[in-house]
N, C-alpha and C. Protein backbone atom coordinates (compact mmCIF):
# COMPACT_ATOMS: atom_id res chain seq x y z
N UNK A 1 141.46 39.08 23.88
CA UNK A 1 140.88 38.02 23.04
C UNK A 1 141.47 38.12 21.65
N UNK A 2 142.11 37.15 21.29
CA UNK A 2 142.32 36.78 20.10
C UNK A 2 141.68 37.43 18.63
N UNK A 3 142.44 38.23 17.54
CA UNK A 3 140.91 38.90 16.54
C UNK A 3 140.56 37.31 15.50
N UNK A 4 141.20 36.40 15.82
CA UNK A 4 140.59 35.39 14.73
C UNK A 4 139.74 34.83 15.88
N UNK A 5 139.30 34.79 16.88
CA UNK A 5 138.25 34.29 17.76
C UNK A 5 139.04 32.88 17.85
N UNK A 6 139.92 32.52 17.57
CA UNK A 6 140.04 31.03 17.86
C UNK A 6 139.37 30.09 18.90
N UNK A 7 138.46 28.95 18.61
CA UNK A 7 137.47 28.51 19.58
C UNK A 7 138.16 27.67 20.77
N UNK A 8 139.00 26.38 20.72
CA UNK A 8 139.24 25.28 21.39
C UNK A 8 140.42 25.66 21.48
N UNK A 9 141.33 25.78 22.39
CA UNK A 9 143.02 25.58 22.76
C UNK A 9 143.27 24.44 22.51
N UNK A 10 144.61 24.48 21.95
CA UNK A 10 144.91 22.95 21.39
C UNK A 10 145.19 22.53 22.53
N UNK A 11 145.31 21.06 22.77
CA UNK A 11 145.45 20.35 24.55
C UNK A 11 147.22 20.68 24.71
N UNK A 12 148.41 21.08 23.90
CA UNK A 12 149.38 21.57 24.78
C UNK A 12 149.56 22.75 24.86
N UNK A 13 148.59 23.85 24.78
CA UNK A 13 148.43 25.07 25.03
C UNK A 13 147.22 25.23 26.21
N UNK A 14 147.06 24.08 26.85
CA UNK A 14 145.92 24.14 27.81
C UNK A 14 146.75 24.45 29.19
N UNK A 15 146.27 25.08 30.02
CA UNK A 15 146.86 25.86 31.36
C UNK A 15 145.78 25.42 32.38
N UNK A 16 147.04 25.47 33.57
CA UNK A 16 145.54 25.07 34.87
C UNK A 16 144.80 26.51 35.19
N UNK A 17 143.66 25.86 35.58
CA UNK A 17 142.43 27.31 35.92
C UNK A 17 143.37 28.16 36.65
N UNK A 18 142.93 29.36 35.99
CA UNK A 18 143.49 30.54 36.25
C UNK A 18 143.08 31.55 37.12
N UNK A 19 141.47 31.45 37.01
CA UNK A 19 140.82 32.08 38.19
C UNK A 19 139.84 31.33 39.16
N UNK A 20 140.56 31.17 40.07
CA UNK A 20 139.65 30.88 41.25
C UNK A 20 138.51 31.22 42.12
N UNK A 21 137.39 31.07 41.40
CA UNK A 21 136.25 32.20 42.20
C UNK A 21 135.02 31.25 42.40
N UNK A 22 134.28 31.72 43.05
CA UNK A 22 133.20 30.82 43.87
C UNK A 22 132.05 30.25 43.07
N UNK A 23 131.44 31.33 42.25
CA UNK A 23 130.33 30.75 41.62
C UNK A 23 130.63 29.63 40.95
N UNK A 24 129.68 29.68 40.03
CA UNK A 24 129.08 28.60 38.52
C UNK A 24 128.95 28.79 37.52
N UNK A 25 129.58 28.67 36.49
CA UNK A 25 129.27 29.02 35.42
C UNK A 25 128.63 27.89 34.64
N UNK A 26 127.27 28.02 33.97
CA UNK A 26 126.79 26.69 33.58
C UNK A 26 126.68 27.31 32.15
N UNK A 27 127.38 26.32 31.31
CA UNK A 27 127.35 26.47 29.63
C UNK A 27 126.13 25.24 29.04
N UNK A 28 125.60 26.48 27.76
CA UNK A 28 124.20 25.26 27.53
C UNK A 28 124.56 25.12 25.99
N UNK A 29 124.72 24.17 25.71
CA UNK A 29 125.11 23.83 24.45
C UNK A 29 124.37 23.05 23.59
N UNK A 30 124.51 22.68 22.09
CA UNK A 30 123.45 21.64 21.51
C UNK A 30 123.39 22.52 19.93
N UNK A 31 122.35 21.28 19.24
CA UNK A 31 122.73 21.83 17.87
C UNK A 31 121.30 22.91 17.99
N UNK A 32 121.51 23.87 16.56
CA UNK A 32 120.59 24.46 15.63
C UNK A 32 119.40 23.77 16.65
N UNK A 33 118.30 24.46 16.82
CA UNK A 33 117.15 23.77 16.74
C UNK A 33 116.58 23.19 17.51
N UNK A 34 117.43 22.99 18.63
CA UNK A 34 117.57 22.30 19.61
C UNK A 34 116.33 22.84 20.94
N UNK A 35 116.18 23.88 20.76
CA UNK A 35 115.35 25.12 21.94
C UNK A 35 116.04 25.27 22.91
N UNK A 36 117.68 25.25 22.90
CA UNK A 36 118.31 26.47 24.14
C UNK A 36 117.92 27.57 24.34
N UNK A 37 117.69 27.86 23.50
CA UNK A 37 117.30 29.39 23.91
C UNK A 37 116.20 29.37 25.11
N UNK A 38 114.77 28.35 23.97
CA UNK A 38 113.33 28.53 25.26
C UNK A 38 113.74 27.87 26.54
N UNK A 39 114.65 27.16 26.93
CA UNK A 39 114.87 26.46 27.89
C UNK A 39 115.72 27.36 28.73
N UNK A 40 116.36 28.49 28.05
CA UNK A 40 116.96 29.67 28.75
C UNK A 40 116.01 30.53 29.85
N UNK A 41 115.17 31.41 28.50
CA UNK A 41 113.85 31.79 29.10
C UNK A 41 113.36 31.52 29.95
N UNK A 42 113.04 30.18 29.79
CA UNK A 42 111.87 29.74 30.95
C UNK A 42 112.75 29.76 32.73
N UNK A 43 113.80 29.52 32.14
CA UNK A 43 114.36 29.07 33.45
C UNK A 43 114.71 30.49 34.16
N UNK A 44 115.10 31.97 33.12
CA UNK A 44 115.14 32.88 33.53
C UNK A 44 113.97 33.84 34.41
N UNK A 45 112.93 33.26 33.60
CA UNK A 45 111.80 33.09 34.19
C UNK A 45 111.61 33.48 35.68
N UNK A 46 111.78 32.09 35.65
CA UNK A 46 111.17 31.48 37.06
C UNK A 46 112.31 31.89 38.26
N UNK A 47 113.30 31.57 37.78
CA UNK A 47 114.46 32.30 38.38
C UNK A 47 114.73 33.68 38.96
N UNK A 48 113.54 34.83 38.18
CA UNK A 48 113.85 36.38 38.15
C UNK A 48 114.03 36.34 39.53
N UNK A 49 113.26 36.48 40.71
CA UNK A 49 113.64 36.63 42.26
C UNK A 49 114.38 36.44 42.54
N UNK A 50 115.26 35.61 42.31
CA UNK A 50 116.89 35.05 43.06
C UNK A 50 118.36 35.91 42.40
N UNK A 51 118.38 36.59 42.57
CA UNK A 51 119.88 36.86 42.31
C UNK A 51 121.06 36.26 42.16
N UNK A 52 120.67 35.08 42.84
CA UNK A 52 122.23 34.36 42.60
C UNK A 52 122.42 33.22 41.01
N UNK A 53 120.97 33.67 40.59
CA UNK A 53 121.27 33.26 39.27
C UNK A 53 121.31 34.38 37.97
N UNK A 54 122.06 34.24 37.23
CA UNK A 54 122.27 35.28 36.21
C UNK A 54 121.97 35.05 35.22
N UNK A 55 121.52 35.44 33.66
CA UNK A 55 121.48 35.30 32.19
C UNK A 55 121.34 36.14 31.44
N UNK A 56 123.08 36.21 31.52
CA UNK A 56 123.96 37.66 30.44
C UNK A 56 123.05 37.57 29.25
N UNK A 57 123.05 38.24 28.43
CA UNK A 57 123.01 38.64 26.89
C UNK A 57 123.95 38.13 26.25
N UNK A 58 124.00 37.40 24.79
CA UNK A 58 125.14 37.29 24.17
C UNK A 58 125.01 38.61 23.11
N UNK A 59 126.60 38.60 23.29
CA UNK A 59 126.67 39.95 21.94
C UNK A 59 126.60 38.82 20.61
N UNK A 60 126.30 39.52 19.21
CA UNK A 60 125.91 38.80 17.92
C UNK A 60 125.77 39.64 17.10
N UNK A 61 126.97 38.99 16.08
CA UNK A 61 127.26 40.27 14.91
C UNK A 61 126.53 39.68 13.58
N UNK A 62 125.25 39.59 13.96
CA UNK A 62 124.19 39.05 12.72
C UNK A 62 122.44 39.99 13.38
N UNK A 63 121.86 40.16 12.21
CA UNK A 63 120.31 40.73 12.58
C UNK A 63 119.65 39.80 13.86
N UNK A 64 119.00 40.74 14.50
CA UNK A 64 117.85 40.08 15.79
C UNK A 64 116.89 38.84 15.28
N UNK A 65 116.81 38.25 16.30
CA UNK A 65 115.77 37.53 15.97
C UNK A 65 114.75 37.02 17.48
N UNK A 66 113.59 37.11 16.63
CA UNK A 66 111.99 36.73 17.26
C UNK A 66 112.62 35.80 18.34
N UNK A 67 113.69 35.16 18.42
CA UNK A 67 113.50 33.79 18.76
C UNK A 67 114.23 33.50 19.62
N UNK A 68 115.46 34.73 19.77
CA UNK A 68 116.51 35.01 20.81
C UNK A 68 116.65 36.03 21.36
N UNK A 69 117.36 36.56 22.35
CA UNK A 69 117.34 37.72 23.19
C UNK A 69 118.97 38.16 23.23
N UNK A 70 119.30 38.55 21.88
CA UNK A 70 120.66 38.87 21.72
C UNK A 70 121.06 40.53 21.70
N UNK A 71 121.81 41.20 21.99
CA UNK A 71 122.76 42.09 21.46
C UNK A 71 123.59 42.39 20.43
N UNK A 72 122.73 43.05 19.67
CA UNK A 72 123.42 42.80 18.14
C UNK A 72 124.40 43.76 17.63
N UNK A 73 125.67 43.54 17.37
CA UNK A 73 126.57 44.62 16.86
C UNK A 73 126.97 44.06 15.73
N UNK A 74 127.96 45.17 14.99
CA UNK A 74 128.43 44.74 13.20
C UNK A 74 129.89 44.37 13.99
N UNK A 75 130.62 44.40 13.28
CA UNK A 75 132.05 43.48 13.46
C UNK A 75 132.76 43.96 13.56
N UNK A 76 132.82 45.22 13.29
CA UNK A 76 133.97 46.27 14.05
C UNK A 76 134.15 47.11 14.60
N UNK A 77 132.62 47.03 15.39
CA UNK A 77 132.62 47.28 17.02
C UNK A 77 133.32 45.95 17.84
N UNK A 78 132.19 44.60 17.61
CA UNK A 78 132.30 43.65 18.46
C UNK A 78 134.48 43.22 18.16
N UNK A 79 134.87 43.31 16.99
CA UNK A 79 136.18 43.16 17.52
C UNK A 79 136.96 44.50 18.21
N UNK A 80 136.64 45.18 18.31
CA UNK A 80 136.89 46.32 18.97
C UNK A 80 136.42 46.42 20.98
N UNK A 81 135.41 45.82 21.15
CA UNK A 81 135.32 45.59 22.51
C UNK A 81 136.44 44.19 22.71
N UNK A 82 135.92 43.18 21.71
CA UNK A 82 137.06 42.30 22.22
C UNK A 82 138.61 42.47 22.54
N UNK A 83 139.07 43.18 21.64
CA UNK A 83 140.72 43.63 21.63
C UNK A 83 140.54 44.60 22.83
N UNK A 84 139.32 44.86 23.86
CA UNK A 84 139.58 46.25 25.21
C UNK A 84 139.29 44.69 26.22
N UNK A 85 139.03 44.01 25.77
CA UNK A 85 138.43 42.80 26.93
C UNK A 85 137.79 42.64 27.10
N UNK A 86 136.72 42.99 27.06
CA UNK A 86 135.15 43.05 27.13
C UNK A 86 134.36 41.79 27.14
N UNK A 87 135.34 40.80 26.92
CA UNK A 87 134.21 39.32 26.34
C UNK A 87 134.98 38.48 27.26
N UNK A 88 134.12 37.63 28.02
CA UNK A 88 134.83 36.77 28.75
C UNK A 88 134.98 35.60 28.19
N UNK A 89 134.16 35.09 26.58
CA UNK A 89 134.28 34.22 25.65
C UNK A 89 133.72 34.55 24.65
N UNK A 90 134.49 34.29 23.74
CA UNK A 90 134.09 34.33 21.82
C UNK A 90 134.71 33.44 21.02
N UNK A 91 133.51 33.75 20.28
CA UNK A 91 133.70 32.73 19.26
C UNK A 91 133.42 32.77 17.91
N UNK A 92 133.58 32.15 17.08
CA UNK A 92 132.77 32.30 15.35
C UNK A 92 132.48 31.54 15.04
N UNK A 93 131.07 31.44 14.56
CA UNK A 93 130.37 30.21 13.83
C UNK A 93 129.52 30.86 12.73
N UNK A 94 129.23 29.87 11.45
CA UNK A 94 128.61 30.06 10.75
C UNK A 94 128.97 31.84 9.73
N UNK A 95 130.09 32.25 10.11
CA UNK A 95 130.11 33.77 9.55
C UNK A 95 129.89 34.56 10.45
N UNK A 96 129.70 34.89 11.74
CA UNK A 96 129.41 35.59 12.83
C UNK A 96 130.15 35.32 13.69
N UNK A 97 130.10 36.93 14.73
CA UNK A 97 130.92 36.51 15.69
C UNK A 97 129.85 36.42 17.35
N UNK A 98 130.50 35.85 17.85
CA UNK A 98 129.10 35.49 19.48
C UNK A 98 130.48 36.08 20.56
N UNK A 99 129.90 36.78 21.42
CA UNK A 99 130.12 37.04 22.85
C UNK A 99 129.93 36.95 24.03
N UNK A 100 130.31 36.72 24.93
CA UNK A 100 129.76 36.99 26.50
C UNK A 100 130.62 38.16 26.81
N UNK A 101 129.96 38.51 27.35
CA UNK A 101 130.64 40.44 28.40
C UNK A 101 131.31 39.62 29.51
N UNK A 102 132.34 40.16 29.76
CA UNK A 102 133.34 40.02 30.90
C UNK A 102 132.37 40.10 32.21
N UNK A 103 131.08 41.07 31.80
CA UNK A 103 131.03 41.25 33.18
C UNK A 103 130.05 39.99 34.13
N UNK A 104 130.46 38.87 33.73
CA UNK A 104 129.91 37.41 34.20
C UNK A 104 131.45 37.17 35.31
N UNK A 105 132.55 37.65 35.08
CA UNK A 105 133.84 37.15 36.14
C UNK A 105 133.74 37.95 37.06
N UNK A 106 132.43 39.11 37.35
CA UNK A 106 132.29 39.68 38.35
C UNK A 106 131.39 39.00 39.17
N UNK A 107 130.24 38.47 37.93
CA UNK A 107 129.06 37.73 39.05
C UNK A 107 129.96 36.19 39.45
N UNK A 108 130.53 35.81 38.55
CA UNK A 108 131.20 34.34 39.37
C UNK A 108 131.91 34.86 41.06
N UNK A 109 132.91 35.61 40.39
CA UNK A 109 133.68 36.07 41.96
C UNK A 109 132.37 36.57 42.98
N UNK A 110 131.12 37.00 42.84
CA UNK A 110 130.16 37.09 43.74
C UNK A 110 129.60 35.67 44.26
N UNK A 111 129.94 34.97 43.60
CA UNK A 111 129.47 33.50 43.96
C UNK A 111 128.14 33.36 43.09
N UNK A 112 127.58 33.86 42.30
CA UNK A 112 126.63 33.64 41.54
C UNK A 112 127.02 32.70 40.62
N UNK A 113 125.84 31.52 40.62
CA UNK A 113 125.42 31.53 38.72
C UNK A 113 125.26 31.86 37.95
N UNK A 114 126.35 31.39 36.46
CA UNK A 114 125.94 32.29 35.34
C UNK A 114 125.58 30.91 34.27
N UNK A 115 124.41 31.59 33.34
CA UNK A 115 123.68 30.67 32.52
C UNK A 115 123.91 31.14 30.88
N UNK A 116 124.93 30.42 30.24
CA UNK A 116 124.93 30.80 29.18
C UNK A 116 125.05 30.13 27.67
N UNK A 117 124.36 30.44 26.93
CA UNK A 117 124.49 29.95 25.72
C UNK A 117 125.92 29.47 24.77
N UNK A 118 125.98 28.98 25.02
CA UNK A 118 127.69 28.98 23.94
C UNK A 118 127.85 27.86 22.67
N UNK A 119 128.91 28.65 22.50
CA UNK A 119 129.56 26.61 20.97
C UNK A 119 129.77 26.01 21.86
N UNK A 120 129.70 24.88 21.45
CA UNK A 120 130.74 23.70 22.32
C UNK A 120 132.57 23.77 22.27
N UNK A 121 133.12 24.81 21.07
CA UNK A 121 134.46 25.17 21.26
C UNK A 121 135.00 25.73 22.25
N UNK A 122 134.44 26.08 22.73
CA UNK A 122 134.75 27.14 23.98
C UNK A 122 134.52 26.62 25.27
N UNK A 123 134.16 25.02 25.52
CA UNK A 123 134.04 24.04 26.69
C UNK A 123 135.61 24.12 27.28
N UNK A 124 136.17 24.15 26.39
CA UNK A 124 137.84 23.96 26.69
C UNK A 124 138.33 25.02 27.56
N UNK A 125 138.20 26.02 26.49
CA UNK A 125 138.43 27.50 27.63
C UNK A 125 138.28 27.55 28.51
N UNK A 126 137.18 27.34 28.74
CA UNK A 126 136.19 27.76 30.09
C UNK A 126 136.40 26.81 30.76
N UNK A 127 136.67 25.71 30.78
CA UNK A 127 136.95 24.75 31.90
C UNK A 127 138.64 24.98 32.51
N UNK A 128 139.14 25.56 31.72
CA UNK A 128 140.29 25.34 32.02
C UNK A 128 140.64 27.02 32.70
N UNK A 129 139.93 27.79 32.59
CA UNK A 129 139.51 29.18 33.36
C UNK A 129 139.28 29.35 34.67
N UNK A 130 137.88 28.24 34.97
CA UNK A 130 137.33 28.35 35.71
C UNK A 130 137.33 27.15 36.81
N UNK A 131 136.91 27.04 37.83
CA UNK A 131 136.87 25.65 38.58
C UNK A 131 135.04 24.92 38.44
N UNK A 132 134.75 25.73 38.71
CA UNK A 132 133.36 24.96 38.20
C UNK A 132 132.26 25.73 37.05
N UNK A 133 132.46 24.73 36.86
CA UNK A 133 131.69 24.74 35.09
C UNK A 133 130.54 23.53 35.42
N UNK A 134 129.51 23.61 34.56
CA UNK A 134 128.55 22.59 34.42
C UNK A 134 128.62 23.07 33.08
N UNK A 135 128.29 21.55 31.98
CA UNK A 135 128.13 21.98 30.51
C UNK A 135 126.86 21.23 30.30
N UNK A 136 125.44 21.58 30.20
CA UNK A 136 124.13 21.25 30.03
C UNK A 136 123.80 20.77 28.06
N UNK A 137 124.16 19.85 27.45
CA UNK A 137 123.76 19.75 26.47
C UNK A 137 122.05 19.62 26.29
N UNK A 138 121.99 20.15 25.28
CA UNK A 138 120.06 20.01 25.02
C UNK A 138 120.02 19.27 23.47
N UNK A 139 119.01 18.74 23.36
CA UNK A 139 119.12 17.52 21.71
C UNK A 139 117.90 17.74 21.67
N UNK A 140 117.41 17.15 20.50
CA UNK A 140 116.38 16.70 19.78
C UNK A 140 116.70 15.80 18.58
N UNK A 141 115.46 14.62 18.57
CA UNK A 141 116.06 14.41 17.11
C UNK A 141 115.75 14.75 15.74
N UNK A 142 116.44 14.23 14.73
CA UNK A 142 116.72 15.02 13.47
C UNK A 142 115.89 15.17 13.44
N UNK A 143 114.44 14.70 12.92
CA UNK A 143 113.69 14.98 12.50
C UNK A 143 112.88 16.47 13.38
N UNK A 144 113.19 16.69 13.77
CA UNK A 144 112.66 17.70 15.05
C UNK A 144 113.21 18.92 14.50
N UNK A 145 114.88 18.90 14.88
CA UNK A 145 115.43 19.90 14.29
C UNK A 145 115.48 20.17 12.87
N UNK A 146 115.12 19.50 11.66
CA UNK A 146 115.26 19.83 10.73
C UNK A 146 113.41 20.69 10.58
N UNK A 147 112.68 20.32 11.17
CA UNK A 147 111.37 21.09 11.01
C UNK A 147 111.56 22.51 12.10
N UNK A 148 111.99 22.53 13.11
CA UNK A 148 112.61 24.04 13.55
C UNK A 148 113.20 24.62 13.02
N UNK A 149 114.29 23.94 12.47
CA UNK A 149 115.29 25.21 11.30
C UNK A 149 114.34 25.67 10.46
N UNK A 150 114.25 24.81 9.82
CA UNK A 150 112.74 25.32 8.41
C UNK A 150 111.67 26.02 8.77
N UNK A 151 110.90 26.26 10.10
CA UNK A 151 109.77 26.93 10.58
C UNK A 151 110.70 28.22 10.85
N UNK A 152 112.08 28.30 11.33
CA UNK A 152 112.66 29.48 11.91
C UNK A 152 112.84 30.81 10.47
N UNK A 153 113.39 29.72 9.59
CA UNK A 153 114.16 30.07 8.55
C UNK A 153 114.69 31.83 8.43
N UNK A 154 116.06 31.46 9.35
CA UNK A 154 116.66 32.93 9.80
C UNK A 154 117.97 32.80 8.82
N UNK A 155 117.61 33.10 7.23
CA UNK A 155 118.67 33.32 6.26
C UNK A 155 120.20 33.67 7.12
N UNK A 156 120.30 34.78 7.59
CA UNK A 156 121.96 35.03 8.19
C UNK A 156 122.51 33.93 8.76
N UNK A 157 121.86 32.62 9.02
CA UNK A 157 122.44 31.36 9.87
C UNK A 157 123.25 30.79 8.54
N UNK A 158 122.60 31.05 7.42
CA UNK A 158 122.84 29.99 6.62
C UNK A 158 121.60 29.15 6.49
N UNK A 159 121.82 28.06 4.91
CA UNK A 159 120.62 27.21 5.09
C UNK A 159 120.57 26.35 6.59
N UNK A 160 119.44 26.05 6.31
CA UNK A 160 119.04 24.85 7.52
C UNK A 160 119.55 23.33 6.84
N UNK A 161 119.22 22.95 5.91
CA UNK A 161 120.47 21.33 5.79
C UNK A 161 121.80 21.67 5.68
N UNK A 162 122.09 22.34 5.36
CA UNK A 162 123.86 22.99 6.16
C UNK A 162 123.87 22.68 7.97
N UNK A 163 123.28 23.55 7.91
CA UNK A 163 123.06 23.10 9.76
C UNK A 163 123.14 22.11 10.65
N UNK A 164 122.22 21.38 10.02
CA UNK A 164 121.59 20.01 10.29
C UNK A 164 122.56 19.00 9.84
N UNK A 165 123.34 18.97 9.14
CA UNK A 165 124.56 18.34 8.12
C UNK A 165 125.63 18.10 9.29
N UNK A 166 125.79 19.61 10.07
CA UNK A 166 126.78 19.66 10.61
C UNK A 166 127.00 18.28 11.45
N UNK A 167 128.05 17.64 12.08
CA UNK A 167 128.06 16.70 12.56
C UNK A 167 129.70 16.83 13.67
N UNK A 168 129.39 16.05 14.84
CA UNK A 168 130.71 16.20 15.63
C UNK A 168 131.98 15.26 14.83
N UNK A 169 132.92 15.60 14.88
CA UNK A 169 133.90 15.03 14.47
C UNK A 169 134.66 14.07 15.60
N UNK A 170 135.32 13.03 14.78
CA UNK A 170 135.94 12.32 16.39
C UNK A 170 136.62 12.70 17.31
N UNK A 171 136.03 12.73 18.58
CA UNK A 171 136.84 13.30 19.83
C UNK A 171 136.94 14.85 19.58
N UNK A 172 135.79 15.76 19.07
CA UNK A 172 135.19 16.74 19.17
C UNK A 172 134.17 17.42 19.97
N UNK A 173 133.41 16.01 20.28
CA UNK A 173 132.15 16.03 20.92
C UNK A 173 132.11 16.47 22.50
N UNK A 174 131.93 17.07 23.42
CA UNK A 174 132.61 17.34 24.91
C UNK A 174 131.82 16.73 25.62
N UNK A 175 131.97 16.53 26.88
CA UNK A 175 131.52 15.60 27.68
C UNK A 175 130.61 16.28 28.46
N UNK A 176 129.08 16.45 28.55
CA UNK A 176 128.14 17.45 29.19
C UNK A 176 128.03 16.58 30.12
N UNK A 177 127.93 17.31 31.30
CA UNK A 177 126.98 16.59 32.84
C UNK A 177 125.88 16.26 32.93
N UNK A 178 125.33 17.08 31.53
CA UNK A 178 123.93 16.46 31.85
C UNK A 178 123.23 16.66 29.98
N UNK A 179 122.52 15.96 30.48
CA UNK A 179 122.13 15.82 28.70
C UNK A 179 120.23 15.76 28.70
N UNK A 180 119.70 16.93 27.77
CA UNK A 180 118.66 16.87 27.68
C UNK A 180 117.53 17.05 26.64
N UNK A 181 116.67 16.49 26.34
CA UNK A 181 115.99 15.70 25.30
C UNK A 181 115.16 16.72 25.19
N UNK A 182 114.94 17.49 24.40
CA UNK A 182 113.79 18.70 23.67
C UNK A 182 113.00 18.54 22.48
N UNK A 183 112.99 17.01 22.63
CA UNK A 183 112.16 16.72 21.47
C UNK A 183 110.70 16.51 22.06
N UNK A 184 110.31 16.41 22.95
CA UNK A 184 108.85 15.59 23.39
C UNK A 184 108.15 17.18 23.97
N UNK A 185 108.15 16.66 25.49
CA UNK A 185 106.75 17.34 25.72
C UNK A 185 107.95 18.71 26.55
N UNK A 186 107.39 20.13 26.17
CA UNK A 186 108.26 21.19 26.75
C UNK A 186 108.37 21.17 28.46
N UNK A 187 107.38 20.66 28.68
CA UNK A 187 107.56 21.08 30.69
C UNK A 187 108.39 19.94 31.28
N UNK A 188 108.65 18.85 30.41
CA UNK A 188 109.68 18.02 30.78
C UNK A 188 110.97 18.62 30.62
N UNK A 189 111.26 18.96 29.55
CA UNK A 189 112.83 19.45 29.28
C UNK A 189 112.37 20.53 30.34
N UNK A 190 112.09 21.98 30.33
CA UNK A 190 112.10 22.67 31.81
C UNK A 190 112.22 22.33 32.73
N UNK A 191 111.85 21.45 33.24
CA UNK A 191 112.00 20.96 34.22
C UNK A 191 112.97 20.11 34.60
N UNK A 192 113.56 19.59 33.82
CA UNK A 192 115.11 19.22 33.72
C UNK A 192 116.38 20.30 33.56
N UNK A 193 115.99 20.86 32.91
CA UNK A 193 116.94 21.94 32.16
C UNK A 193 116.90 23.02 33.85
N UNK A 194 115.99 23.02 34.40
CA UNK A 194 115.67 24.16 35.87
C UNK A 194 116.65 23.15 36.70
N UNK A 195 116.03 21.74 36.94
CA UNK A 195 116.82 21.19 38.06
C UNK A 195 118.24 20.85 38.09
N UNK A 196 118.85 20.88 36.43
CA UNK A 196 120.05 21.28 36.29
C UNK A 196 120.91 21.96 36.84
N UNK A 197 120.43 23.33 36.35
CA UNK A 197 120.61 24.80 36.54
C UNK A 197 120.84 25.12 38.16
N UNK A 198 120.07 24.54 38.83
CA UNK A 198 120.03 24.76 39.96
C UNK A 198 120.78 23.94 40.95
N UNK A 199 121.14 22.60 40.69
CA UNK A 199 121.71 21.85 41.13
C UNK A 199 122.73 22.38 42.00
N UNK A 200 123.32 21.81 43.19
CA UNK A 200 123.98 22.30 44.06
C UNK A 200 125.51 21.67 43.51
């Protein structure tokens, strides 16, 4: 892995999938605020009995938080596993660096599902890695997320109208399979966000 984390391959540095293996890898994407995370949870949840679904840890070179279920290292460890291979995707946002452990290209080649949090930079990679990908976007609107950032208020992100500011640029935005609304009532998005996940 790259030590500047570079997120998106430019499209003539893009290669056909490289590894051919059975599972799923489903990427859950969306802004700040959004509740990927609880929509992670829950689904991990309900999921615990089945094995053939997975939900790695991300590594995260910023303090824990109440609100996620991360692996937290300083930055020169986490580029130090990266430069041994260790990450099957990274990235940098906001001043931090985010990981997945390699060891998800073991559960794909088992034919498992893997459920993971990511940027949307890294849609590119991974599609072009893997043969099947699902990319699950989750939303809310502004007004939603700007009262989550502010109830969260986890300083190492940065402010929350920074956040919230952020905006896709043209032909930035990636094309999710499925798109889901976390603004209303929670057992709806679960229940979308599960039948996603699970989808054949």
């Amino acid at each position: 892995m790259d030590a500047r984390f570079a997120t998106a391959l430019p499209a003539e540095e893009t290669a056909p999938t490289t590894e051919v293996l059975p599972g799923r890898l489903v990427l859950v994407v969306g802004p700040s605020g959004a509740g990927k995370d609880t929509l992670i949870e829950a689904a991990r949840v309900m999921l615990a009995e089945d094995p053939q679904f997975v939900f790695p840890r991300r590594v995260v070179t910023r303090p824990a938080s109440a609100t996620e279920d991360n692996v937290v290292a300083d930055d020169a460890g986490f580029r130090l596993v990266a430069e041994r291979g260790g990450f099957a995707l990274a990235w940098e946002a906001h001043g931090h660096l985010y990981g997945i452990p390699s060891a998800i290209v073991a559960d794909l080649a088992a034919g498992r599902t893997v459920v993971v949090n990511v940027s949307r930079t890294v849609i590119a990679e991974a599609r072009r890695r893997w043969p099947d990908v699902t990319v699950i976007e989750v939303t809310a609107p502004a007004d939603v997320l700007a009262r989550r950032i502010a109830e969260r208020a986890r300083p190492s992100d940065g402010a929350g109208p920074e956040r919230l500011a952020r905006r896709f640029e043209p032909g930035d935005r990636p094309t999710a399979d499925t798109t889901i609304d976390n603004g209303g009532e929670l057992d709806t998005a679960i229940a979308a966000f599960l039948a996603a996940v699970t989808a054949p």
